[in-house]
C-alpha atoms as a PDB file:
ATOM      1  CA  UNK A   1      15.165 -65.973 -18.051  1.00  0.00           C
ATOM      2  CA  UNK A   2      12.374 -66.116 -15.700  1.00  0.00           C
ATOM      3  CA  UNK A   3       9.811 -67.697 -17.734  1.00  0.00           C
ATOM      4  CA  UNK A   4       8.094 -70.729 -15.947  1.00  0.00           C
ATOM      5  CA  UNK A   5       8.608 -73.222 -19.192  1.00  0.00           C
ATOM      6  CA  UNK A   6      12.312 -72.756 -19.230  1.00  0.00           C
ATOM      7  CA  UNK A   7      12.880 -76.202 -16.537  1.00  0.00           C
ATOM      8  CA  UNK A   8      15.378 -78.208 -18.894  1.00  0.00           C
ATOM      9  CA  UNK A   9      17.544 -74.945 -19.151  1.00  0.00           C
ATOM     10  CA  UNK A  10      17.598 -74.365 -15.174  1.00  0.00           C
ATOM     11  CA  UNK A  11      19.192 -78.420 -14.813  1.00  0.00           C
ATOM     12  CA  UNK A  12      18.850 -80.207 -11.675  1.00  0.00           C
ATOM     13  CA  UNK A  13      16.989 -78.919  -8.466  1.00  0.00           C
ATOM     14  CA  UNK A  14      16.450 -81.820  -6.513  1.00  0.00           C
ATOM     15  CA  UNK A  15      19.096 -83.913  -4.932  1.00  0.00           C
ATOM     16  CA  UNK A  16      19.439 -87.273  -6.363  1.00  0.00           C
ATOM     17  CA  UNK A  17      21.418 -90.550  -5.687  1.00  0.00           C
ATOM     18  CA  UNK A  18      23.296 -93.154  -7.658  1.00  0.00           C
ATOM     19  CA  UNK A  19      23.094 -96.478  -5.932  1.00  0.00           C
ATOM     20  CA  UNK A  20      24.082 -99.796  -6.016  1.00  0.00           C
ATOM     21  CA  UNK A  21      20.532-101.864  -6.666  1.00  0.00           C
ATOM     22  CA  UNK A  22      20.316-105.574  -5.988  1.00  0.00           C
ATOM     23  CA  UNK A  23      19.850-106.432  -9.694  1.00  0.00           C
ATOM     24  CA  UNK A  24      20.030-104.126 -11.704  1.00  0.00           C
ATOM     25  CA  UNK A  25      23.613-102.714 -11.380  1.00  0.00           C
ATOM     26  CA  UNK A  26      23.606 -98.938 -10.098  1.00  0.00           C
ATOM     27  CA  UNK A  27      20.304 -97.168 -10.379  1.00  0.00           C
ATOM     28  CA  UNK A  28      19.438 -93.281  -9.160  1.00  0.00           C
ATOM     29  CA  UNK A  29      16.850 -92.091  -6.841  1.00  0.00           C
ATOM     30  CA  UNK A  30      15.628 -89.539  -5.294  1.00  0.00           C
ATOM     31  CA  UNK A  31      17.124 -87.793  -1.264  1.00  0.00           C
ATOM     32  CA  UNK A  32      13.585 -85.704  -1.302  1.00  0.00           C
ATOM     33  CA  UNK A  33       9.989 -85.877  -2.481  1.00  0.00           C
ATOM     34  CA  UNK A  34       9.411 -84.956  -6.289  1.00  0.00           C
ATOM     35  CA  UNK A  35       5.620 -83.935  -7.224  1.00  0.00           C
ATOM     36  CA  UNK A  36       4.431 -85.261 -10.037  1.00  0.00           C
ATOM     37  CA  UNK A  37       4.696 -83.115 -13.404  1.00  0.00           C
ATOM     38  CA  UNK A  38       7.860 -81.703 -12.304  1.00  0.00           C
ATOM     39  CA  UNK A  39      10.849 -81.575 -13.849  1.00  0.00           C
ATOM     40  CA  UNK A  40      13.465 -84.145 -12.515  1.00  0.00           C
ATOM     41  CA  UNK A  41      16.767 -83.991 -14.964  1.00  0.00           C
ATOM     42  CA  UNK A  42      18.214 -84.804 -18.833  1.00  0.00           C
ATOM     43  CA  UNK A  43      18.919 -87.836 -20.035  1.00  0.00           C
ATOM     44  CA  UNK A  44      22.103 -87.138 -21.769  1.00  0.00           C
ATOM     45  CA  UNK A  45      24.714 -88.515 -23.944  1.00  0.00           C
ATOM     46  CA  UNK A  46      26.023 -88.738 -27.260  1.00  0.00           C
ATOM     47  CA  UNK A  47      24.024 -87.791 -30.276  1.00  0.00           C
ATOM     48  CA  UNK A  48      24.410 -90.408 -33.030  1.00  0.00           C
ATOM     49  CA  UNK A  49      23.005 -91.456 -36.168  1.00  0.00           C
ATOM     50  CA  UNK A  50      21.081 -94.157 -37.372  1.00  0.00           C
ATOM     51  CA  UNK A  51      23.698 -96.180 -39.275  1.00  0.00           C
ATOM     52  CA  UNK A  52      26.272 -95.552 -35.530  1.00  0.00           C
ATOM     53  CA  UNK A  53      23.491 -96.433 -33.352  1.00  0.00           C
ATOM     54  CA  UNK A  54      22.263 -99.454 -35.160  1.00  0.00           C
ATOM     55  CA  UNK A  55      26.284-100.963 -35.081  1.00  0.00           C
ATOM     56  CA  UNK A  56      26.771-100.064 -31.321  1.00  0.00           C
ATOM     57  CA  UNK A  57      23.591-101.509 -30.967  1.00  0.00           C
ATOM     58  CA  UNK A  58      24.333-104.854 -32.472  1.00  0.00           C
ATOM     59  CA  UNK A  59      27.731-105.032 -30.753  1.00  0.00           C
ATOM     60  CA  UNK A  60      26.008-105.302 -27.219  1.00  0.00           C
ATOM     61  CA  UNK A  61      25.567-107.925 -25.697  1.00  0.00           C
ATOM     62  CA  UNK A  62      22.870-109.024 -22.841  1.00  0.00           C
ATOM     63  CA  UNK A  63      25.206-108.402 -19.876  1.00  0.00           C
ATOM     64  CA  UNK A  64      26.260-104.872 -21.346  1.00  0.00           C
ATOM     65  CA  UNK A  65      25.138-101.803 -18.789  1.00  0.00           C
ATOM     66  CA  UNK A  66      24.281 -99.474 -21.454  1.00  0.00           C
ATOM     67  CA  UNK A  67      21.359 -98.925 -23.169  1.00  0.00           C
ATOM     68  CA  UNK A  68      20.722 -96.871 -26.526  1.00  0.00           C
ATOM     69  CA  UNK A  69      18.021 -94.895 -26.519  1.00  0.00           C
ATOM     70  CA  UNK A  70      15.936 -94.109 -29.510  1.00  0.00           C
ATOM     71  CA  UNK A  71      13.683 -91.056 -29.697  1.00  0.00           C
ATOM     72  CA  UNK A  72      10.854 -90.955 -32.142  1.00  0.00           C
ATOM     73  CA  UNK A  73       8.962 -87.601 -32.811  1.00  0.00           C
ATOM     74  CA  UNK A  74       6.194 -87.449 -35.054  1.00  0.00           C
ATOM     75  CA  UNK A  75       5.207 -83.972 -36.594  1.00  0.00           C
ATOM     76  CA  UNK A  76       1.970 -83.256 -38.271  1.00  0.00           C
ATOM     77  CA  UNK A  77       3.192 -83.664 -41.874  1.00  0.00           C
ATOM     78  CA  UNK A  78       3.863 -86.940 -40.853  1.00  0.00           C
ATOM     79  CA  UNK A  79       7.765 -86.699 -40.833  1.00  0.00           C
ATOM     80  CA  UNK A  80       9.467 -88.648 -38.194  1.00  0.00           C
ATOM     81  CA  UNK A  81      11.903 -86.980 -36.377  1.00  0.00           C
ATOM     82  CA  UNK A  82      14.790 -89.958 -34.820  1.00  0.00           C
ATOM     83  CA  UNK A  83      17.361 -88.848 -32.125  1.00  0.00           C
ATOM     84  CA  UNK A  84      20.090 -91.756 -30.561  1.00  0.00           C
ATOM     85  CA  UNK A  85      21.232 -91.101 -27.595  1.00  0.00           C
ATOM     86  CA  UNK A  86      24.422 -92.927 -25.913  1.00  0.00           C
ATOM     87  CA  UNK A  87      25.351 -92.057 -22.668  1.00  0.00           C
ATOM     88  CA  UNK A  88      28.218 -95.193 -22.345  1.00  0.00           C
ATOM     89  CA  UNK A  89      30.817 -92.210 -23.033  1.00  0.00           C
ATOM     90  CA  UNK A  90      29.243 -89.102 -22.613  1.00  0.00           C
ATOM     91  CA  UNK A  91      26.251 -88.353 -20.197  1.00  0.00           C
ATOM     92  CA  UNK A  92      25.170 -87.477 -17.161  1.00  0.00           C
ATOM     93  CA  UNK A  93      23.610 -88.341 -13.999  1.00  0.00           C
ATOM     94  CA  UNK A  94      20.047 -89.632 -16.178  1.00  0.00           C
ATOM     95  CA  UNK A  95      22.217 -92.829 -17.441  1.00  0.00           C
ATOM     96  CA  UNK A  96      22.209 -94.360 -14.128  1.00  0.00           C
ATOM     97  CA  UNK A  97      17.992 -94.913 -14.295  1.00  0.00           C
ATOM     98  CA  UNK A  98      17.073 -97.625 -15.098  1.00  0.00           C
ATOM     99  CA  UNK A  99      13.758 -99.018 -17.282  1.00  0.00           C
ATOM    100  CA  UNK A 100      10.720 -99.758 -15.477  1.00  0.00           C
ATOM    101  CA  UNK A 101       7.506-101.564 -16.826  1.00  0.00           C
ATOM    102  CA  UNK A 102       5.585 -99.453 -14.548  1.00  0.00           C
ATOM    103  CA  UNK A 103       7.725 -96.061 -14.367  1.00  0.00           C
ATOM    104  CA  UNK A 104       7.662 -93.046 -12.303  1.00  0.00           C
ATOM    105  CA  UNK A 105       8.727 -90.658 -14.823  1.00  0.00           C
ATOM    106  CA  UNK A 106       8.317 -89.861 -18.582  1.00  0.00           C
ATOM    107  CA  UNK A 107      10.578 -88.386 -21.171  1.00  0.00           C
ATOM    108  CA  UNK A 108       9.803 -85.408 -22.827  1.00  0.00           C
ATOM    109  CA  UNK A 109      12.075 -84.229 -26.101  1.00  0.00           C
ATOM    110  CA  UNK A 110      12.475 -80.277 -25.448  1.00  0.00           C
ATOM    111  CA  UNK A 111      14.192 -77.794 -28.054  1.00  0.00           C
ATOM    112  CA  UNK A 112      16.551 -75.387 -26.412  1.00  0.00           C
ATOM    113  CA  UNK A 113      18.104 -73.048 -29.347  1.00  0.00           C
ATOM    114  CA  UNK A 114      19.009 -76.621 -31.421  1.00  0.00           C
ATOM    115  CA  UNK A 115      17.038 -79.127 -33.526  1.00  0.00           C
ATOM    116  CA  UNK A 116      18.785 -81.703 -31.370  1.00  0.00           C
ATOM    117  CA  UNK A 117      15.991 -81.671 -28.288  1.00  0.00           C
ATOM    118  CA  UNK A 118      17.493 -82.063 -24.745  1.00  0.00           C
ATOM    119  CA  UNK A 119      15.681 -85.572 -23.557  1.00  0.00           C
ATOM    120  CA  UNK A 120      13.642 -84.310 -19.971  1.00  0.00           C
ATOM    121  CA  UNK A 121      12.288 -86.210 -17.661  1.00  0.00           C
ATOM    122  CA  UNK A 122       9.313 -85.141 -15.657  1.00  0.00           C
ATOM    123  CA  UNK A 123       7.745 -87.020 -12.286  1.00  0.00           C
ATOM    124  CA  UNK A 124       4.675 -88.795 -13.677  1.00  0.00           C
ATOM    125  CA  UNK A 125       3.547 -89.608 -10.385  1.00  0.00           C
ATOM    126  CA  UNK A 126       4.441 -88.174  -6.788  1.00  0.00           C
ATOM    127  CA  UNK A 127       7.858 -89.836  -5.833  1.00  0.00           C
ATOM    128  CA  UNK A 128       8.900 -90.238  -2.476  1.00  0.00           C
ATOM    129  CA  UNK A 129      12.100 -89.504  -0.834  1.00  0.00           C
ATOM    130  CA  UNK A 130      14.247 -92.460  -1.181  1.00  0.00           C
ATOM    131  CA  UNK A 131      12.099 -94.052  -4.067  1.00  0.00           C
ATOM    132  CA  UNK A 132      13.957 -95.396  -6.828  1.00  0.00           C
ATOM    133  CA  UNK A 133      13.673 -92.846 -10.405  1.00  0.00           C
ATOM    134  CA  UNK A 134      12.886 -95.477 -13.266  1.00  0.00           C
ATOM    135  CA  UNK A 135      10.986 -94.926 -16.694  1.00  0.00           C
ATOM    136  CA  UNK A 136      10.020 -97.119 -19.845  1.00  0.00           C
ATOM    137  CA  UNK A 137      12.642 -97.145 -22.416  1.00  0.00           C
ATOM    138  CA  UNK A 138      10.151 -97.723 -25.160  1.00  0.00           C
ATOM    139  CA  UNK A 139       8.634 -94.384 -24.240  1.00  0.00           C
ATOM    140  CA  UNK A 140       5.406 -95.963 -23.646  1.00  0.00           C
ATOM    141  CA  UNK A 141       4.719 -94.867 -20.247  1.00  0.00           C
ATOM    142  CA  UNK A 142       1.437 -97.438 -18.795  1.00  0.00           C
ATOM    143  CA  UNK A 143      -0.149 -97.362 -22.278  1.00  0.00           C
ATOM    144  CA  UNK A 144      -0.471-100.777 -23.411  1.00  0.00           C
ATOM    145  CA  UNK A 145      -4.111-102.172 -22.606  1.00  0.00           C
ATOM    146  CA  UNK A 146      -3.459-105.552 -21.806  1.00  0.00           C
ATOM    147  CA  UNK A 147      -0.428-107.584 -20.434  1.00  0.00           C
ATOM    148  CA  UNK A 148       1.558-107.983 -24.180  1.00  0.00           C
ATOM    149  CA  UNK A 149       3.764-111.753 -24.216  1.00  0.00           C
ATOM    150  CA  UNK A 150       7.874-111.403 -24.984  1.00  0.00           C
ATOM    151  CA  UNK A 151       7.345-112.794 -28.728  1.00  0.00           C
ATOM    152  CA  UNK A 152       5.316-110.032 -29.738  1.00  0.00           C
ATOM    153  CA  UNK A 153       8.467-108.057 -29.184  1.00  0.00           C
ATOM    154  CA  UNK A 154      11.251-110.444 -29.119  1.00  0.00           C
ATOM    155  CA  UNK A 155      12.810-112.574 -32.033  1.00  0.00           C
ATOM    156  CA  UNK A 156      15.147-115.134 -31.690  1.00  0.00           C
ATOM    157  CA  UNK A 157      17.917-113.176 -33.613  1.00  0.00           C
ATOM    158  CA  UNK A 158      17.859-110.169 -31.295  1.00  0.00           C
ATOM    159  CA  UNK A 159      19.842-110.515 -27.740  1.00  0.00           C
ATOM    160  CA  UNK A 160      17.127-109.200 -25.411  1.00  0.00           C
ATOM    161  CA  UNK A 161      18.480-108.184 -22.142  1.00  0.00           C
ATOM    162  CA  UNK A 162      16.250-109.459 -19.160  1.00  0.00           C
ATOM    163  CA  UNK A 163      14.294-106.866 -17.315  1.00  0.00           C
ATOM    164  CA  UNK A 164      14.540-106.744 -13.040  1.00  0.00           C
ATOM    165  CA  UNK A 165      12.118-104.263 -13.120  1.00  0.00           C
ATOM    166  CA  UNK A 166       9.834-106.399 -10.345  1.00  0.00           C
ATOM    167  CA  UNK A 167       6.336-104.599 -11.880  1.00  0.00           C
ATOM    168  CA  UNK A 168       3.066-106.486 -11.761  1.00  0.00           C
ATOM    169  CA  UNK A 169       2.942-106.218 -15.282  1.00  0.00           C
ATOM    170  CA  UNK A 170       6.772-106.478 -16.895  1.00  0.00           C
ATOM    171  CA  UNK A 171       7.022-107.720 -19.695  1.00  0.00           C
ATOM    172  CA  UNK A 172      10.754-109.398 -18.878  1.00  0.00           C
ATOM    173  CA  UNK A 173      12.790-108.092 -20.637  1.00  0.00           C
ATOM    174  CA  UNK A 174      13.996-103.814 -22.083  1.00  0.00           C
ATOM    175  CA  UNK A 175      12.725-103.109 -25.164  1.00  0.00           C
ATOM    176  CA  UNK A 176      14.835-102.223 -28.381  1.00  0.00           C
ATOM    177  CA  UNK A 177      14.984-100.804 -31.577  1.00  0.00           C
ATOM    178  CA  UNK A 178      13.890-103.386 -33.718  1.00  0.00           C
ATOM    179  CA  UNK A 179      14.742-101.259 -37.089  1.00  0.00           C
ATOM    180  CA  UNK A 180      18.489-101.964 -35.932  1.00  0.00           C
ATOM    181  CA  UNK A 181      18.233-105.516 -36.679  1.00  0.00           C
ATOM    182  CA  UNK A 182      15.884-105.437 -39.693  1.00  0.00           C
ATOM    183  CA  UNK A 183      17.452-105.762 -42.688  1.00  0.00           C
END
């Protein structure tokens, strides 16, 4: 009950915001400074598989406000572990941040008595009071080398939904799951 790595389990301790953004629809941020490394809340929603997360997927459309998430773990036997997470339904206050190219917080899967991990998100810089929470969807949090251009991600068949982000270095539009439209 006490120990120090048990964050996810204690929930929320700082005091957050949804707001209307210019261009992105709502977004969340933060009433008081967050250091970075700490723990800032769950993304939830609603656990689904692969076949239900590629269809809802599909369905959506470039003006939809939701986004699927896809978590990937990799274990050393080389298994890959996938969790989908919607939170159109059922979530919490995490659905309302929205993808950055340049984010200021990271998600961390985290096992709590369940093989379905709890999806955390930690500060991965100092935020300031009043500063907008973002992170990458892809999960790649500033670790691409070099600028990468839309078609090495987008096809033509795939309805990419522009990105507002406003980064240096976005990309222009959220990533997806490409092994939803692959056939």
């Amino acid at each position: 009950e006490n120990c120090i790595n048990r964050v996810v389990q204690r929930g929320l301790q700082f005091k957050l915001q949804v707001f209307k953004t210019a261009s992105k629809g709502w977004g969340l941020r933060t009433l008081q400074p967050i250091n970075k490394g700490l723990f800032v809340c769950e993304y939830a929603g609603e656990i689904l598989g692969f076949a239900e997360a590629c269809r809802r997927t599909q369905l959506q459309t470039k003006t939809d406000n939701n986004y699927l998430i896809a978590v990937r773990e990799y274990t050393s036997n080389g298994q890959v572990l996938q969790t989908y997470v919607d939170p159109a339904q059922v979530g919490n206050i995490g659905r309302f941040i929205n993808h950055s190219c340049q984010p200021n917080l990271f998600m961390v899967p985290v096992r709590v008595d369940s093989m379905v991990p709890k999806l955390g998100l930690f500060a991965a810089s100092d935020i300031m009071a009043g500063e907008e929470l973002s992170y990458d969807y892809s999960g790649k949090i500033n670790n691409l080398s070099q600028r990468a251009s839309q078609d090495q991600f987008n096809t033509e068949d795939v309805p990419s939904k522009p990105c507002h982000c406003g980064a240096p270095s976005c990309f222009g539009f959220l990533p997806y799951d490409r092994s939803c439209f692959e056939s």
